[in-house]
Protein backbone atom coordinates (compact mmCIF):
# COMPACT_ATOMS: atom_id res chain seq x y z
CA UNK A 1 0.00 0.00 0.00
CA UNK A 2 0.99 3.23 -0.91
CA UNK A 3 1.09 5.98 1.65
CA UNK A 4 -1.25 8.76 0.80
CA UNK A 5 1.66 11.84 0.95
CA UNK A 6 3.41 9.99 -2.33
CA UNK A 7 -0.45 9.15 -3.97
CA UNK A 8 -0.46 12.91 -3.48
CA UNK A 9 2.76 14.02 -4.80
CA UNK A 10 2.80 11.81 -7.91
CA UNK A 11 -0.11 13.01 -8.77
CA UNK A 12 0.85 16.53 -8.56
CA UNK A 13 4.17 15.27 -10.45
CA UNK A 14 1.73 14.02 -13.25
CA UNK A 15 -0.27 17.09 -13.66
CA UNK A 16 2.53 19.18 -13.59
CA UNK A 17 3.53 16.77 -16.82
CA UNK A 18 0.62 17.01 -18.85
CA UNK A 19 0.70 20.86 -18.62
CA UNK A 20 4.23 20.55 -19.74
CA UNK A 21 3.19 17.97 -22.78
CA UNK A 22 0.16 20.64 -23.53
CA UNK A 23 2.64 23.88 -23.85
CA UNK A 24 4.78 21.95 -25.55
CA UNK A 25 1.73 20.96 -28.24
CA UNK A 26 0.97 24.68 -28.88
CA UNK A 27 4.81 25.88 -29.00
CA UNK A 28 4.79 23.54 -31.80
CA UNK A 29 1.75 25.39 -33.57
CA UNK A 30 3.18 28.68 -33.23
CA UNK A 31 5.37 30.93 -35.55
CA UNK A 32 8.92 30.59 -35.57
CA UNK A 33 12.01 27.69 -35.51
CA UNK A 34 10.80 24.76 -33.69
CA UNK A 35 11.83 24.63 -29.96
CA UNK A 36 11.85 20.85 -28.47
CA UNK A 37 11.41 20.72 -24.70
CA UNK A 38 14.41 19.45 -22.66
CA UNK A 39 13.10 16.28 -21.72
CA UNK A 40 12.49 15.72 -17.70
CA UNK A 41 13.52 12.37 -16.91
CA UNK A 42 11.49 11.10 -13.78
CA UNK A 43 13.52 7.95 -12.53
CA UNK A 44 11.19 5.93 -10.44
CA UNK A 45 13.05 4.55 -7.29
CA UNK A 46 12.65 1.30 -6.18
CA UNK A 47 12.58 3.45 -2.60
CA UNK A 48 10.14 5.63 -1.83
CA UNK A 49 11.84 9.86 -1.97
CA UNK A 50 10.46 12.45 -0.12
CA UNK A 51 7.33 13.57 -1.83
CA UNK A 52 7.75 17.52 -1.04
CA UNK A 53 11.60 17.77 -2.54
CA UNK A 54 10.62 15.84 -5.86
CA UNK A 55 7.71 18.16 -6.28
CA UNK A 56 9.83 21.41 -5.58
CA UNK A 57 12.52 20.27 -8.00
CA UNK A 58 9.63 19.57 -10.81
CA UNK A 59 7.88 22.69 -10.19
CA UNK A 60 11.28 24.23 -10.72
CA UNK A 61 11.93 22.80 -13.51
CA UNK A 62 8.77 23.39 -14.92
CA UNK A 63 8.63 27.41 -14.27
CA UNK A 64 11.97 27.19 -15.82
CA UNK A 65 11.20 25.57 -19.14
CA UNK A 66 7.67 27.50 -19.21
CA UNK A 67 10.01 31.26 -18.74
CA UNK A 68 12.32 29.03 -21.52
CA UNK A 69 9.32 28.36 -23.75
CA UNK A 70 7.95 31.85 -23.59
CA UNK A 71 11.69 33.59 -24.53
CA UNK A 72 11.80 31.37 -26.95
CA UNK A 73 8.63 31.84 -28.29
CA UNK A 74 8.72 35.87 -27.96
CA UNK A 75 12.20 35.35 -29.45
CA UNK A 76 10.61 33.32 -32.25
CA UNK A 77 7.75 35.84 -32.76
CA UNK A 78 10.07 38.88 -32.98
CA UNK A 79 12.35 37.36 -35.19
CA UNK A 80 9.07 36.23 -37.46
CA UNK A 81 7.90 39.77 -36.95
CA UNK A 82 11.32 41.17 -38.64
CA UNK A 83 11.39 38.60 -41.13
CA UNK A 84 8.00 39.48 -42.26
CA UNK A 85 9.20 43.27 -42.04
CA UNK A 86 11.85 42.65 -44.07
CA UNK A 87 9.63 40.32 -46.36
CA UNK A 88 7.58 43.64 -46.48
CA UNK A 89 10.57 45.76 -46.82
CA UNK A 90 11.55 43.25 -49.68
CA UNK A 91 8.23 43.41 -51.71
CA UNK A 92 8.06 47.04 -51.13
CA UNK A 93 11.35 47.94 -52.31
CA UNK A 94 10.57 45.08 -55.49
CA UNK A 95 7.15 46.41 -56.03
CA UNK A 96 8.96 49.93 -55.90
CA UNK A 97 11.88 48.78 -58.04
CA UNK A 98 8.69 47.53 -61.03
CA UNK A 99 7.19 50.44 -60.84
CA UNK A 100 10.41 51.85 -61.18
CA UNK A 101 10.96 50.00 -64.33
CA UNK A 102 7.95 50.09 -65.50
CA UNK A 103 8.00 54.05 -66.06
CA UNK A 104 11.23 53.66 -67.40
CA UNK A 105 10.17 51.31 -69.51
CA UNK A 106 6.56 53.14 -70.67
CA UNK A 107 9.77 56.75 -71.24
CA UNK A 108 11.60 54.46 -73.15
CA UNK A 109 8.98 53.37 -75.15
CA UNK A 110 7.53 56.47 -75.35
CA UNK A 111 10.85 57.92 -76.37
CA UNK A 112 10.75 54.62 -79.21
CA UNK A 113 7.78 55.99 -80.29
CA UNK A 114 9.02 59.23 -80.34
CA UNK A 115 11.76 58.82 -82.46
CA UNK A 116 9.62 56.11 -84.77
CA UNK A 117 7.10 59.36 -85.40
CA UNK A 118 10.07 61.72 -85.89
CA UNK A 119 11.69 59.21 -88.15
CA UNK A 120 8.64 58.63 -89.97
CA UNK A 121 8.00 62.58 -90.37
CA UNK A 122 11.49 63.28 -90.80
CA UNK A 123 11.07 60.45 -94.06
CA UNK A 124 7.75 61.92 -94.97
CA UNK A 125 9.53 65.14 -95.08
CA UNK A 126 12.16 64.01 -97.25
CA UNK A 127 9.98 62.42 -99.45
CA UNK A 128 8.30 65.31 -99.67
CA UNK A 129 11.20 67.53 -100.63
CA UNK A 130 11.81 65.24 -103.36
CA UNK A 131 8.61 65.31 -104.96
CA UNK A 132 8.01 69.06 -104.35
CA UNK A 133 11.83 68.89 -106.19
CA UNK A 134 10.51 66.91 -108.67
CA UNK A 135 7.84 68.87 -109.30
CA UNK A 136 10.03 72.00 -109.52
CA UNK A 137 12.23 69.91 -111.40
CA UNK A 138 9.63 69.15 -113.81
CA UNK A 139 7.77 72.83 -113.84
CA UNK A 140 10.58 73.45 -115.25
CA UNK A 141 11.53 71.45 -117.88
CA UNK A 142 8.03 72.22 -119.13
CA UNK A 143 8.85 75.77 -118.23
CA UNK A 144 11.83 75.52 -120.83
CA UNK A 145 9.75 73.13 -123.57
CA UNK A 146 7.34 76.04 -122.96
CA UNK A 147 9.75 78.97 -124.01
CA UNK A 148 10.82 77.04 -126.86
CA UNK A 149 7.69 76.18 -128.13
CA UNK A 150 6.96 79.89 -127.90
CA UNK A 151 10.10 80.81 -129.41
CA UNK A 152 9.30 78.01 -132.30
CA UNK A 153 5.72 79.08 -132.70
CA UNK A 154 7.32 82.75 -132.66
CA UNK A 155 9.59 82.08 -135.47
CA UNK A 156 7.40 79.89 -137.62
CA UNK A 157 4.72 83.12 -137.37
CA UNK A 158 6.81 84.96 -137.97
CA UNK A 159 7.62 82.87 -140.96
CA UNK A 160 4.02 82.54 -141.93
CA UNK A 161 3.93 86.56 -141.92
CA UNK A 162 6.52 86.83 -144.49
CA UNK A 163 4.83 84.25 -146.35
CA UNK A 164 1.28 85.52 -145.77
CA UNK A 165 2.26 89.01 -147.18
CA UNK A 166 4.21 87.84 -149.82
CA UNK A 167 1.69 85.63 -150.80
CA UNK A 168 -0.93 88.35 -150.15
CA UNK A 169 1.10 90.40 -152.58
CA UNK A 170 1.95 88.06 -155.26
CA UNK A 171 -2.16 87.30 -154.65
CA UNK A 172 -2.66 91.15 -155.03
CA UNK A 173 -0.68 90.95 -158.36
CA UNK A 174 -2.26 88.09 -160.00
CA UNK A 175 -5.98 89.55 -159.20
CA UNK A 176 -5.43 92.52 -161.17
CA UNK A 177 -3.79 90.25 -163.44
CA UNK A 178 -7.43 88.05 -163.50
CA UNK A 179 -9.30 91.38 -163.35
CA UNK A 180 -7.36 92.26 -166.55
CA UNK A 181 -7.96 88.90 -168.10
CA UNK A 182 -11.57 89.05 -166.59
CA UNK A 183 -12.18 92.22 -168.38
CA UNK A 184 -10.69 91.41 -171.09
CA UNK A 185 -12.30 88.08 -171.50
CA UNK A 186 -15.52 89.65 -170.76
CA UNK A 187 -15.51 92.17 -173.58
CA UNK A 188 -14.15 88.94 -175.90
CA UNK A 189 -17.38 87.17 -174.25
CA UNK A 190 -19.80 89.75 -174.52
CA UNK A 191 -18.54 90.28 -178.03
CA UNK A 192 -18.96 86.27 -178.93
CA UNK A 193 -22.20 86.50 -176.81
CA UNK A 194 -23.79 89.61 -179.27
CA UNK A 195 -22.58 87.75 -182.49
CA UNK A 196 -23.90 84.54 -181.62
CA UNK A 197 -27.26 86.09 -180.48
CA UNK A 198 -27.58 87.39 -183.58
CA UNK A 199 -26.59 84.15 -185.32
CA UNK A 200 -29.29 82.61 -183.29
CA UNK A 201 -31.98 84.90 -184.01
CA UNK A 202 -31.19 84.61 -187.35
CA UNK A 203 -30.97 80.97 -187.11
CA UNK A 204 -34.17 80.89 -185.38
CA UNK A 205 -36.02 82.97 -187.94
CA UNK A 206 -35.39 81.35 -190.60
CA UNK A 207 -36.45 77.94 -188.30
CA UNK A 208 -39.15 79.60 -187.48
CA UNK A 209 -40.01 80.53 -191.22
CA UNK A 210 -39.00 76.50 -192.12
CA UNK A 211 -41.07 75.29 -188.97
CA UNK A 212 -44.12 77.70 -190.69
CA UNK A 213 -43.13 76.24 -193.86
CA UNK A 214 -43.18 72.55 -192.29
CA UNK A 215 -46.23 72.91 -190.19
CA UNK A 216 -48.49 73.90 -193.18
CA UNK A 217 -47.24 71.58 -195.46
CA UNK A 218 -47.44 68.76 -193.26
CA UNK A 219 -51.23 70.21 -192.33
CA UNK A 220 -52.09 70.77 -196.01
CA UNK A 221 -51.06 66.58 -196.23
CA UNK A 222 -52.90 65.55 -193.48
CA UNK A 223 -56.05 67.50 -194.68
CA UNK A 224 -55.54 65.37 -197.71
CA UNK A 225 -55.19 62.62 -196.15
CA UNK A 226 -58.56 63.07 -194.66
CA UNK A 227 -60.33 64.33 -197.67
CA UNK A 228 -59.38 61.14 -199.15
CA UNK A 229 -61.27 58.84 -196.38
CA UNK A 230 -63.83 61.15 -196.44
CA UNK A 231 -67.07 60.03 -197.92
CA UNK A 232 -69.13 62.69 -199.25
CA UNK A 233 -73.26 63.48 -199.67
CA UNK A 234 -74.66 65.69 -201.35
CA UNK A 235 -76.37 67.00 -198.41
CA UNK A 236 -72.82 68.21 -197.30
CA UNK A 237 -72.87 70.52 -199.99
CA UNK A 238 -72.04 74.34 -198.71
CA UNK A 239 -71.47 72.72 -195.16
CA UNK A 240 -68.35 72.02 -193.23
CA UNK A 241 -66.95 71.23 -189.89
CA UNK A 242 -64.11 71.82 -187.22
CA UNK A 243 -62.19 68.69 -185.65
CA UNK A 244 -59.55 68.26 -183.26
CA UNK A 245 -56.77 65.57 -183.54
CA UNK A 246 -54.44 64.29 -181.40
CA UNK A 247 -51.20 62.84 -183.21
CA UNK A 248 -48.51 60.37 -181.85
CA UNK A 249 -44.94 61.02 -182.34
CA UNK A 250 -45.25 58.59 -185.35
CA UNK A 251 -48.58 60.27 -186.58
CA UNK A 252 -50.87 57.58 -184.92
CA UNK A 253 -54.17 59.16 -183.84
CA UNK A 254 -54.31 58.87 -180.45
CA UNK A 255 -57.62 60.85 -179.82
CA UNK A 256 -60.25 63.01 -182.62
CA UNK A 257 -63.04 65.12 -181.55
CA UNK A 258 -65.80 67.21 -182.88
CA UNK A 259 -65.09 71.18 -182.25
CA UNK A 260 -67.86 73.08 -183.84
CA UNK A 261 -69.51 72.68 -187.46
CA UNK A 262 -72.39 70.32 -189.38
CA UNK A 263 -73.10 67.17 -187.69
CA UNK A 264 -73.30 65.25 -190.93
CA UNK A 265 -69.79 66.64 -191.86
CA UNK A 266 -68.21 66.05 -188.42
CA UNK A 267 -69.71 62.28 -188.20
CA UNK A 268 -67.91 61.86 -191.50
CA UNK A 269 -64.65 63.71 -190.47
CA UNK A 270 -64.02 61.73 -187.54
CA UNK A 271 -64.93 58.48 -189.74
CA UNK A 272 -62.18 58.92 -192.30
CA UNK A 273 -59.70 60.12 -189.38
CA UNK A 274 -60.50 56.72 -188.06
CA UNK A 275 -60.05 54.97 -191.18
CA UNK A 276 -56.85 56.72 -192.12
CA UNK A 277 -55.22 55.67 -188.44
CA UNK A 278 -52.59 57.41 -189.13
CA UNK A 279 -51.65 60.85 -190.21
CA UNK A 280 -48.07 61.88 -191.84
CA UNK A 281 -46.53 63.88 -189.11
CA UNK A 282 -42.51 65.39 -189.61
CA UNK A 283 -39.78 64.04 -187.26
CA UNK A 284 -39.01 67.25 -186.78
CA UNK A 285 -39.51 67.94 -182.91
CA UNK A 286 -40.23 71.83 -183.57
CA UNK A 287 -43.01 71.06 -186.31
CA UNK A 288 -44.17 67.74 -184.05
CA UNK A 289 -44.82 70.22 -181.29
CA UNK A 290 -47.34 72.08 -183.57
CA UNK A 291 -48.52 69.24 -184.81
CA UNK A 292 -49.25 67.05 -182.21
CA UNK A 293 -52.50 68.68 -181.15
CA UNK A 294 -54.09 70.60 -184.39
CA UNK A 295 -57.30 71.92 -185.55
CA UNK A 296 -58.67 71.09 -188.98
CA UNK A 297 -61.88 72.54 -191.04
CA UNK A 298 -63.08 69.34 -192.87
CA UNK A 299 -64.67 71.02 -196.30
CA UNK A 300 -66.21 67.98 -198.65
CA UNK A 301 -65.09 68.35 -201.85
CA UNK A 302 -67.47 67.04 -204.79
């Protein structure tokens, strides 16, 4: 049997353990290196110790692991707490640092930029001055083609002056020349004109005096003609009659017709025009024309 001053005393010992075990467990869950507890060793004696000096050396012990614990664990938080300053520090001073070069990075692309646009308008520029060049260039070479063209236009009107009044003068020359020959030809014409008028007129009277001659003796044979078809009666005595006839070119009567006179004399007219048929008529177009359409008196002859 145990006596009841150890029962007492280990059981203090024990409790005096577990709180030792349980701040141990949450040194172990806090921040910082990793502390292990020094470990206690309790040597159980075959003998029985005094009860009051083992539990003043553990409690010892204990408040001097517990004060060891919390050092160590202040020690452990402040050195956590300066190597999350400096962490901080560290990311500040980066974060600072990319920022940093960032802006220098956004100037020296905006410089890029800057020289890229400068680049470009210095180029553009140039370009530019070449074509306005160019153009000048050009303005005047046409400039020049221009003042020679003008000076060849200049001299060729000239030229066509010299030749326009010479030519106006030689023209001048030869149209009093025509008017000359005009006149002159003229008078010849007028001259020719008066001498063949009067050849003509002469020429056309004695036509007309043939055509007369013509037209009655070519009337006198068709009247003959007719009296020769022409059956007489003695009731046609003292009586007579006007007929018109129509001749072809050929002297075929194309038409006869009663114009005034004795019936019984025009009945018989128009019967021996019909049984002649045809009339003698001159090839002559002049005497045709008079012929072609003529009046006859029809007088029976007995």
């Amino acid at each position: 049997m145990m006596q009841p001053e150890f029962k007492t005393a280990l059981k203090k010992s024990l409790l005096l353990h577990l709180g030792f075990v349980l701040i141990l467990v949450a040194s172990n869950f806090a921040p910082g290196p990793s502390l292990e507890p020094t470990p206690v060793t309790v040597t159980a004696s075959s003998a029985p110790a005094a009860p009051i000096e083992a539990v003043a050396i553990d409690q010892q012990q204990f408040d001097q692991r517990v004060q060891q614990l919390r050092d160590q664990r202040e020690q452990a938080q402040r050195a956590e707490q300066q190597r999350i300053a400096e962490l901080e520090r560290r990311a500040r001073a980066a974060e600072q640092a990319r920022a940093e070069e960032e802006q220098r990075i956004r100037r020296l692309e905006q410089q890029r930029r800057q020289q890229d646009e400068a680049a470009r308008q210095a180029s553009a520029a140039a370009a530019e001055a070449r074509r306005q060049q160019q153009q000048e260039a050009e303005r005047a070479r046409q400039a020049e083609q221009q003042r020679q063209q003008a000076e060849a236009e200049a001299r060729a009107a000239a030229e066509r002056r010299r030749q326009e009044q010479e030519a106006a003068e030689r023209a001048e020359a030869e149209r009093q020349q025509r008017e000359r020959e005009a006149q002159l030809r003229a008078q010849q014409e007028r001259e020719l004109q008066e001498r063949l008028e009067r050849e003509a007129q002469a020429r056309q009277a004695a036509r007309q005096r043939q055509t007369v001659t013509e037209v009655e003796r070519y009337t006198a044979m068709i009247r003959d003609r007719i009296q020769q078809n022409l059956r007489v009666d003695e009731r046609m005595r003292g009586r007579q009659c006007r007929i018109n006839i129509r001749l072809a070119s050929n002297g075929f009567v194309t038409n006869s017709s009663v114009v005034s006179g004795d019936q019984l004399v025009c009945d018989a007219a128009i019967r021996a025009v019909e049984r002649a048929g045809t009339l003698p008529v001159s090839s002559d177009p002049a005497v045709y024309e008079q012929l072609r359409n003529i009046n006859l008196t029809v007088i029976p002859e007995f």
